[in-house]
Protein backbone atom coordinates (compact mmCIF):
# COMPACT_ATOMS: atom_id res chain seq x y z
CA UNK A 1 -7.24 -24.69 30.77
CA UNK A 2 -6.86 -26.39 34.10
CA UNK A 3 -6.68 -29.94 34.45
CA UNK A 4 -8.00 -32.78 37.25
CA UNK A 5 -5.94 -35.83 37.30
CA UNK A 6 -7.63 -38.54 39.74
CA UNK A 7 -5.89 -41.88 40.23
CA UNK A 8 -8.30 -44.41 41.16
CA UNK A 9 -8.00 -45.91 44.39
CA UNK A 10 -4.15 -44.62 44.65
CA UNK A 11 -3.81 -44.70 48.39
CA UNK A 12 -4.48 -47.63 50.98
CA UNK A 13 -2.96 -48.32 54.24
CA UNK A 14 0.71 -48.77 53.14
CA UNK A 15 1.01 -45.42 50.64
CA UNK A 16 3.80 -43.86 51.20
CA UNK A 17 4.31 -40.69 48.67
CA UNK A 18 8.43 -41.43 49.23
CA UNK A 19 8.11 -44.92 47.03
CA UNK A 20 6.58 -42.14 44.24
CA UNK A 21 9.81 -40.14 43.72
CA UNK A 22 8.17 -37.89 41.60
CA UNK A 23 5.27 -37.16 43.03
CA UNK A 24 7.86 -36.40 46.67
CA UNK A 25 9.59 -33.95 44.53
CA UNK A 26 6.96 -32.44 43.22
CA UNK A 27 4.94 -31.91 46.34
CA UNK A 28 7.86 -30.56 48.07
CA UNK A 29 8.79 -28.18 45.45
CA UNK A 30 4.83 -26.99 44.76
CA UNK A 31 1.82 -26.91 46.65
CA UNK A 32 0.53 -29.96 48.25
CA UNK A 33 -2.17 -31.01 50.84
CA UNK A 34 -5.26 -32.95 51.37
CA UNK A 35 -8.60 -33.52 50.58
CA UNK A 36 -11.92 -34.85 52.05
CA UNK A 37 -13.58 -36.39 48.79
CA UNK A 38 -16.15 -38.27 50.67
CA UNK A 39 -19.70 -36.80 50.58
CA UNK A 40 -21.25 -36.92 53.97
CA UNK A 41 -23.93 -39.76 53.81
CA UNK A 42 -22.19 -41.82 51.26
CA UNK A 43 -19.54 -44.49 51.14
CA UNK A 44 -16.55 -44.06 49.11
CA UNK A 45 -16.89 -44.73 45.89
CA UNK A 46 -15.80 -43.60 42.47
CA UNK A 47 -18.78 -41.70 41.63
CA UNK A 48 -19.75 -40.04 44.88
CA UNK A 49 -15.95 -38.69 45.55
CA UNK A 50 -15.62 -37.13 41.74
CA UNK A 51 -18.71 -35.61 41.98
CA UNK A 52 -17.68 -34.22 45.39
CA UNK A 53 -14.21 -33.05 43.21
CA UNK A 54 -16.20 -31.82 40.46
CA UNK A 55 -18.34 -29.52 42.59
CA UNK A 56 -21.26 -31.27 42.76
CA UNK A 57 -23.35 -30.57 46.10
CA UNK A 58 -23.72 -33.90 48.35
CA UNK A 59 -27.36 -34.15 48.49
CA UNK A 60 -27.45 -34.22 44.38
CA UNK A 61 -24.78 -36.71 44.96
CA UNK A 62 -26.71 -38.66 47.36
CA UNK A 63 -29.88 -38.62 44.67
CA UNK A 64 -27.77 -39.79 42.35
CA UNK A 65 -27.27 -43.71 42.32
CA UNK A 66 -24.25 -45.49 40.99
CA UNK A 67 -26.00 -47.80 38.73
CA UNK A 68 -27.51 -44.83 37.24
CA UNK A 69 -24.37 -43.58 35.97
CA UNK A 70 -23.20 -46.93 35.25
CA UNK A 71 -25.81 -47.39 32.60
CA UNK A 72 -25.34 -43.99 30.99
CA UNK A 73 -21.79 -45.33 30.58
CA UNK A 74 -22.99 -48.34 28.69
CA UNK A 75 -25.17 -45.70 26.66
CA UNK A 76 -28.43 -47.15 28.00
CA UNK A 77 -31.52 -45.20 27.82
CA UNK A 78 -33.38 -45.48 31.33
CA UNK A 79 -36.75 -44.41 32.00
CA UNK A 80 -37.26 -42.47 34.98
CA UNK A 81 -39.74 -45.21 35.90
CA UNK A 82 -37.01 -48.04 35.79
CA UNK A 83 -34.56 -49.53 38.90
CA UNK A 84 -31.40 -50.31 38.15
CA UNK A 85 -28.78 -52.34 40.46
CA UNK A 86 -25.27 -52.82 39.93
CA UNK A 87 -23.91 -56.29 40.18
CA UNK A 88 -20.55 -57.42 41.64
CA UNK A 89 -19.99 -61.00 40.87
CA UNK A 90 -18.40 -62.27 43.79
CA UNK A 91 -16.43 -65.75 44.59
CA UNK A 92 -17.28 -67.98 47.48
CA UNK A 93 -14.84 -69.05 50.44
CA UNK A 94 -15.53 -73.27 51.36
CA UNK A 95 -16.40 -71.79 55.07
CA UNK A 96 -19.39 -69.57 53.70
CA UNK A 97 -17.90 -66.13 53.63
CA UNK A 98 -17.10 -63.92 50.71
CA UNK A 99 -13.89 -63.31 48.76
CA UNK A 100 -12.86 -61.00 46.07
CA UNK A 101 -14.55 -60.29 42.53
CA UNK A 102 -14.67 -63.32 40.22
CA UNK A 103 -15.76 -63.20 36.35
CA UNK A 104 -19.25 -63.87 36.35
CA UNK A 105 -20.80 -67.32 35.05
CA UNK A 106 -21.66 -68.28 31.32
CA UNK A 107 -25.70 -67.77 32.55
CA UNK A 108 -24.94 -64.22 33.77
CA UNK A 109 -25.99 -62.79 30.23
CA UNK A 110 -29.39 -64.98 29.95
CA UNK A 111 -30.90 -62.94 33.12
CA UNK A 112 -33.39 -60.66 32.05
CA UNK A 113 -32.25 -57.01 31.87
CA UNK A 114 -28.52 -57.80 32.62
CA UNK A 115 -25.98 -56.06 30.70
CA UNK A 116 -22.36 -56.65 31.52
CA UNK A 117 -19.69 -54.22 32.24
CA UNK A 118 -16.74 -56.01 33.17
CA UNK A 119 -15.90 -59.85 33.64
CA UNK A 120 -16.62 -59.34 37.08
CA UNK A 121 -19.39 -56.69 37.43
CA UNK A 122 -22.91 -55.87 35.53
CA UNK A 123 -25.77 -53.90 35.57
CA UNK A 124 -29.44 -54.63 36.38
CA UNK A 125 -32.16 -52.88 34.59
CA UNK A 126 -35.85 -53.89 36.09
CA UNK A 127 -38.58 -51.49 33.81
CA UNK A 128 -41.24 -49.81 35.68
CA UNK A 129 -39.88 -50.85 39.12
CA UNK A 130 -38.31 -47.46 40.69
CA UNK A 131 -41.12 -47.53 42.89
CA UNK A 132 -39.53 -49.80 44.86
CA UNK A 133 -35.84 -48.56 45.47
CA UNK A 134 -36.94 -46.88 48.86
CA UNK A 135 -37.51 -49.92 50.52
CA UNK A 136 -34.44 -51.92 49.41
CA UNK A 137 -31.19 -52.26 51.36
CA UNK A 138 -28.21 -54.00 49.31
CA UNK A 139 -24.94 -54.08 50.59
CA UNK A 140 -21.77 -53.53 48.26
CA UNK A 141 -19.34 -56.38 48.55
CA UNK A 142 -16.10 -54.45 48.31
CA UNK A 143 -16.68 -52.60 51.18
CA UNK A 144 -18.03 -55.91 53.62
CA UNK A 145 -14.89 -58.29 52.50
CA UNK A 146 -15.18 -61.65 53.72
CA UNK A 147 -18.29 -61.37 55.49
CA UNK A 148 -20.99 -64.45 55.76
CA UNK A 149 -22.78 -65.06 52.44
CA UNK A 150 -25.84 -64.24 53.79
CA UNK A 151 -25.20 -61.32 55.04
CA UNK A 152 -24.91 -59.49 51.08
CA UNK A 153 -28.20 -60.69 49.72
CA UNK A 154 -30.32 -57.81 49.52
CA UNK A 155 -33.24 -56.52 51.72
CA UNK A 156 -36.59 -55.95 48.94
CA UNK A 157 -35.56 -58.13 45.77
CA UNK A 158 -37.32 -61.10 47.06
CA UNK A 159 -37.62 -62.24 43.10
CA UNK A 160 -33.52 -62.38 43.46
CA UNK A 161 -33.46 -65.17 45.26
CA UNK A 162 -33.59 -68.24 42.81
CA UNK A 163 -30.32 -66.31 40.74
CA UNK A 164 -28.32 -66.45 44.62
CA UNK A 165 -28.79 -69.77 45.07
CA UNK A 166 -27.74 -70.89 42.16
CA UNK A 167 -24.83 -68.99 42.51
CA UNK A 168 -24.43 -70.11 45.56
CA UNK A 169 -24.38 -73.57 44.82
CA UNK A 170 -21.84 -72.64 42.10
CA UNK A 171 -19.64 -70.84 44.37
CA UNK A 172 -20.25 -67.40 42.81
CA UNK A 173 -22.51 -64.59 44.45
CA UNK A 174 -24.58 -62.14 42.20
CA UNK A 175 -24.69 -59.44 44.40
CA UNK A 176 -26.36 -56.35 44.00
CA UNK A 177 -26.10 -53.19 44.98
CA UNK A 178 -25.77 -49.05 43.84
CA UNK A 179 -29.74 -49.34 43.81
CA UNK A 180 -30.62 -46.50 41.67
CA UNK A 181 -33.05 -44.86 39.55
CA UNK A 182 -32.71 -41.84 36.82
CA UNK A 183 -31.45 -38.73 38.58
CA UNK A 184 -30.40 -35.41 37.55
CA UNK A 185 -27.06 -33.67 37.84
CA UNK A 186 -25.80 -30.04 37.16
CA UNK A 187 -24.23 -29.68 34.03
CA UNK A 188 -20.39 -29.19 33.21
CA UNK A 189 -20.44 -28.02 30.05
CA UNK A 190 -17.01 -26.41 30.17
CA UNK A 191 -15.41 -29.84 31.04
CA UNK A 192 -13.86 -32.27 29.09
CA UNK A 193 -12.81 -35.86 30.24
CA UNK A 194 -9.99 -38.64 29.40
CA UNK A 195 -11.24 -41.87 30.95
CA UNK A 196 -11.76 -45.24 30.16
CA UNK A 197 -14.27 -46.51 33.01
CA UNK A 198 -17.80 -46.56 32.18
CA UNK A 199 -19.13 -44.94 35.33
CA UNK A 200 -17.00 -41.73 34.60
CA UNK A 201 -18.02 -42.09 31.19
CA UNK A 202 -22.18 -42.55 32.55
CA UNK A 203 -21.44 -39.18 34.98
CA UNK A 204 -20.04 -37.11 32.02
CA UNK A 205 -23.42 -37.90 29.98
CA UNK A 206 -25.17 -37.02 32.99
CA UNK A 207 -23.24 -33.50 33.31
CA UNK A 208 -22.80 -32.80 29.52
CA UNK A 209 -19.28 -33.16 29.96
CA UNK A 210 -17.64 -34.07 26.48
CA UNK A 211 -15.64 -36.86 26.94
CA UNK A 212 -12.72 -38.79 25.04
CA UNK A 213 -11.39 -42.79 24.96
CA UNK A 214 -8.39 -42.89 23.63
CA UNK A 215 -6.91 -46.19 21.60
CA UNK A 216 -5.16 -48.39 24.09
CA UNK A 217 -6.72 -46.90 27.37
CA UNK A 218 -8.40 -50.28 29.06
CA UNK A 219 -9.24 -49.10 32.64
CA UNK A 220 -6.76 -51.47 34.11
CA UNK A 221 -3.12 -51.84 35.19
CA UNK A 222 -2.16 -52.61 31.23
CA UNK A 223 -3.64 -49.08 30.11
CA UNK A 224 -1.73 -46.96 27.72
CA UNK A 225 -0.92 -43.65 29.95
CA UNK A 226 1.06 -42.30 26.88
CA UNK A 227 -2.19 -42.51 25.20
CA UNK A 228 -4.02 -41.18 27.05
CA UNK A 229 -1.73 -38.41 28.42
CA UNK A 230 -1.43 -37.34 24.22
CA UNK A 231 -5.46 -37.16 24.47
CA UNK A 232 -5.10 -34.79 27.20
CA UNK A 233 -2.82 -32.66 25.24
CA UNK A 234 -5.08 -32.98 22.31
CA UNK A 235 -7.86 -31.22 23.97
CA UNK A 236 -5.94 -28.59 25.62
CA UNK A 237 -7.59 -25.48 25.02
CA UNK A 238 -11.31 -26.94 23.86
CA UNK A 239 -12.67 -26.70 27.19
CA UNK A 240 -11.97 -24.57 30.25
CA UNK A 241 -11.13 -27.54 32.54
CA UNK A 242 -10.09 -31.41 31.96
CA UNK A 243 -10.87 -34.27 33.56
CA UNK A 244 -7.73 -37.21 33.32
CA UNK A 245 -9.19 -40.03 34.96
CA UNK A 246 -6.45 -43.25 35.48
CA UNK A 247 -8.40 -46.43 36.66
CA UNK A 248 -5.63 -49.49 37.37
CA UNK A 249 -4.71 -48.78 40.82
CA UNK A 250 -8.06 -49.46 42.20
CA UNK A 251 -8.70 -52.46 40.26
CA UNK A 252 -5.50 -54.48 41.03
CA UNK A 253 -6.45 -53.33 44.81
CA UNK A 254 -9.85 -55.17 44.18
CA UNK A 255 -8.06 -58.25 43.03
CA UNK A 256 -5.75 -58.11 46.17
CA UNK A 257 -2.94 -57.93 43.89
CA UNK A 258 -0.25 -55.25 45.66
CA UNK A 259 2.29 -56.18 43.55
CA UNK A 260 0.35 -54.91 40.61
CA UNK A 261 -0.84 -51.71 42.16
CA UNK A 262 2.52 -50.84 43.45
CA UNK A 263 3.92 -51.52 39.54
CA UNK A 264 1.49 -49.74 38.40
CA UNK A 265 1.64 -46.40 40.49
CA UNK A 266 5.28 -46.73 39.81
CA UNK A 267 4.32 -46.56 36.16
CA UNK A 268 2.47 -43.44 37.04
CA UNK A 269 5.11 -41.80 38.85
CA UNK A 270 7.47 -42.41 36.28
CA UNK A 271 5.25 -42.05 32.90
CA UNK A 272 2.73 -39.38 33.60
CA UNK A 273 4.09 -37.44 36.91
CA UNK A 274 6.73 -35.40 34.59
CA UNK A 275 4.77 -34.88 31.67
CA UNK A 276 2.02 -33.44 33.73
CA UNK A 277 4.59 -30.86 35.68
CA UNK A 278 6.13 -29.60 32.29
CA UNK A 279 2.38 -29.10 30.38
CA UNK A 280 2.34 -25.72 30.90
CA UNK A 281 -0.92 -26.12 32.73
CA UNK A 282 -2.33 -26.00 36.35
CA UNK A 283 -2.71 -29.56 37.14
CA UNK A 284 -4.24 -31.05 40.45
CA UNK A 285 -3.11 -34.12 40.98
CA UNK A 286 -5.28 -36.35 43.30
CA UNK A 287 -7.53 -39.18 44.09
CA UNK A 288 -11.03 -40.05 44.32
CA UNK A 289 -10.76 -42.71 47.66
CA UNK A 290 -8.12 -45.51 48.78
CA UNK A 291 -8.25 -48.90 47.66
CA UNK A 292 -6.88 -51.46 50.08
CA UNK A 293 -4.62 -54.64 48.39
CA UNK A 294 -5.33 -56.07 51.76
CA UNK A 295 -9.27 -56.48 51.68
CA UNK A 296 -10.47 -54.86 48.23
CA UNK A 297 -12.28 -52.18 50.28
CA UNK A 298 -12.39 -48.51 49.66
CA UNK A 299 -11.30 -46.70 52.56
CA UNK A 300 -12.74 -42.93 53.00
CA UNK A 301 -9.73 -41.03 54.55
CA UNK A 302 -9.13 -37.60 52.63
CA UNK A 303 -6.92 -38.13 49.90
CA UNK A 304 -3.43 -36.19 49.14
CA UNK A 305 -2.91 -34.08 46.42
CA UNK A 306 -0.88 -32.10 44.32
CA UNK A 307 -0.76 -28.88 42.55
CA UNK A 308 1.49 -28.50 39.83
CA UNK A 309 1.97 -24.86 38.76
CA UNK A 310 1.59 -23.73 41.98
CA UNK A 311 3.54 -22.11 45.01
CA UNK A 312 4.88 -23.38 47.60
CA UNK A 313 2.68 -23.17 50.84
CA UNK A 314 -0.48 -22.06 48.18
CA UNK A 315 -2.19 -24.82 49.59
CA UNK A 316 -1.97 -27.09 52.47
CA UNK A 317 -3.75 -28.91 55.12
CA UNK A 318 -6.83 -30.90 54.79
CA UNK A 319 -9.49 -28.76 52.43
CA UNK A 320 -12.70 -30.03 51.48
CA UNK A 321 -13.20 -32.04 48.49
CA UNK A 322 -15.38 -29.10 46.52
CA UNK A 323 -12.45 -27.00 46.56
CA UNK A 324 -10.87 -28.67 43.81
CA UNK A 325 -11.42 -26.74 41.49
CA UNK A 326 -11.14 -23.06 43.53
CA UNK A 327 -7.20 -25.07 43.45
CA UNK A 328 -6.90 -25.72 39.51
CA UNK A 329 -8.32 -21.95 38.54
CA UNK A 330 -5.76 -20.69 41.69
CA UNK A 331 -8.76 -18.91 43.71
CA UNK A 332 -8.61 -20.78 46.25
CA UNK A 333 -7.45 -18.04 48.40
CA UNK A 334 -9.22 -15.38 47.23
């Protein structure tokens, strides 16, 4: 077995692998390098740069839609004949502009087809309305911080407006966005996964990849690694390849908190890094996108990585994201 190991939103503008002392040691004593996760025609986001790691080819990738996966991850059934929308409750500056995520309202659960998946975000499921995806436009908030108000609300949803504008006049934005109806991916069936975040859990239904939530794993910076790092181990051997998923990182970047994503990577560094290097395994070490502390974006720059049970100088450079796995089986070269 081979395994993946993506850390959320790891980098941003600031990363500096030398305030990991781990992860510096290990890249200088195995095989290191970067990769370009991003699918061409997509932003970066957690779905579009694992399916780019996982193999998948970027016009599937394109066809897919976030809120898609999102739903599978809630275990929703969705008729191909249904639209769904992901919605990022977001808070509102006194000058008009947007700021970061904020939990959404008590009323959020009384709007038809809304189904919540954190405090802060939720899905939209409108039956028999796919039709009407191609001439929307929505606008995801985490990548247009502290824009004009205005400026988010989405281009077709005309029957959205009465829900803004009483958000609006509460100081909280519904906005929506990851417009999406049922897709298809290929399957995976020789993956497993670790991961507590619901879209990785929606795009391992989608791929038939078997996947595991282990006690104590939360998808933020309070997660039990330990736990699931033992889950990991537990299903060594049951599939040909692994997918270890740590979310944290990315959301204490969306709260603008770079205290708590600095803790937290050291956490990583120190709690996971070693484990991983004595496992006995080939382990790629990577991430899906940045997350920036500074504006809650995701920033699309290729992403480092690491290859643990490799050579020196077996990898190197900037390498597109497919290759991922050509670098866990060690065929990369060949």
């Amino acid at each position: 077995m081979a395994i993946l190991c993506v850390i959320d939103g790891m980098t941003d503008e600031g990363w500096d692998p030398e305030r990991m002392p781990h992860w510096a040691s290990l890249a200088r004593r195995y095989g290191s390098g970067w990769l370009r996760t991003l699918p061409e025609g997509c932003a970066p986001d957690t779905a579009a740069c694992l399916l780019t790691l996982l193999g998948v080819p970027a016009a599937a990738i394109r066809s897919a839609g976030r809120a898609w996966l999102d739903a599978l991850g809630l275990g929703l059934t969705v008729d191909r004949r249904d639209l769904l929308l992901r919605i990022t409750w977001t808070s509102l500056l006194p000058d008009g502009r947007t700021g970061g995520p904020a939990d959404a309202p008590h009323w959020a659960e009384e709007l038809p087809g809304y189904h919540p998946i954190t405090p802060a975000t939720g899905l939209l499921l409108l039956p028999g309305r796919a039709g009407e995806k191609a001439r929307m436009d929505t606008h995801p908030p985490h990548l247009s911080p502290g824009v004009p108000a205005e400026q988010l609300y989405p281009t077709g949803l005309d029957d959205w407006r009465p829900v803004w504008e009483r958000g609006f006049r509460e100081g909280i934005l519904p906005v929506p966005w990851g417009e999406a109806a049922a897709g298809e991916l290929p399957a995976r069936p020789d993956w497993g996964a670790v991961t507590a975040t619901g879209v990785v859990r929606g795009l391992s239904r989608a791929m038939g990849i078997d996947w595991y939530t282990p006690a104590g794993a939360t998808g933020g910076t309070d997660t039990d690694l330990q736990g699931k790092l033992t889950a990991a181990m537990a299903h060594l051997g049951a599939k040909k390849h692994l997918l270890l998923h740590i979310e944290g990182a990315d959301s204490a970047a969306h709260r603008l908190d770079a205290a708590a994503k600095s803790a937290f990577l050291s956490r990583i560094d120190r709690e996971l890094l070693p484990a991983l290097a004595h496992c006995g395994q080939r382990v790629l070490i990577t991430a899906d996108h940045g997350t920036s502390p500074l504006t809650g974006a995701h920033l699309a720059a290729p992403q480092p990585f690491l290859l643990l049970g490799g050579e020196p100088g077996e990898a190197g450079g900037i390498l597109p994201g497919a290759m991922a796995i050509r670098l866990m089986e060690g065929t990369v070269w060949q």
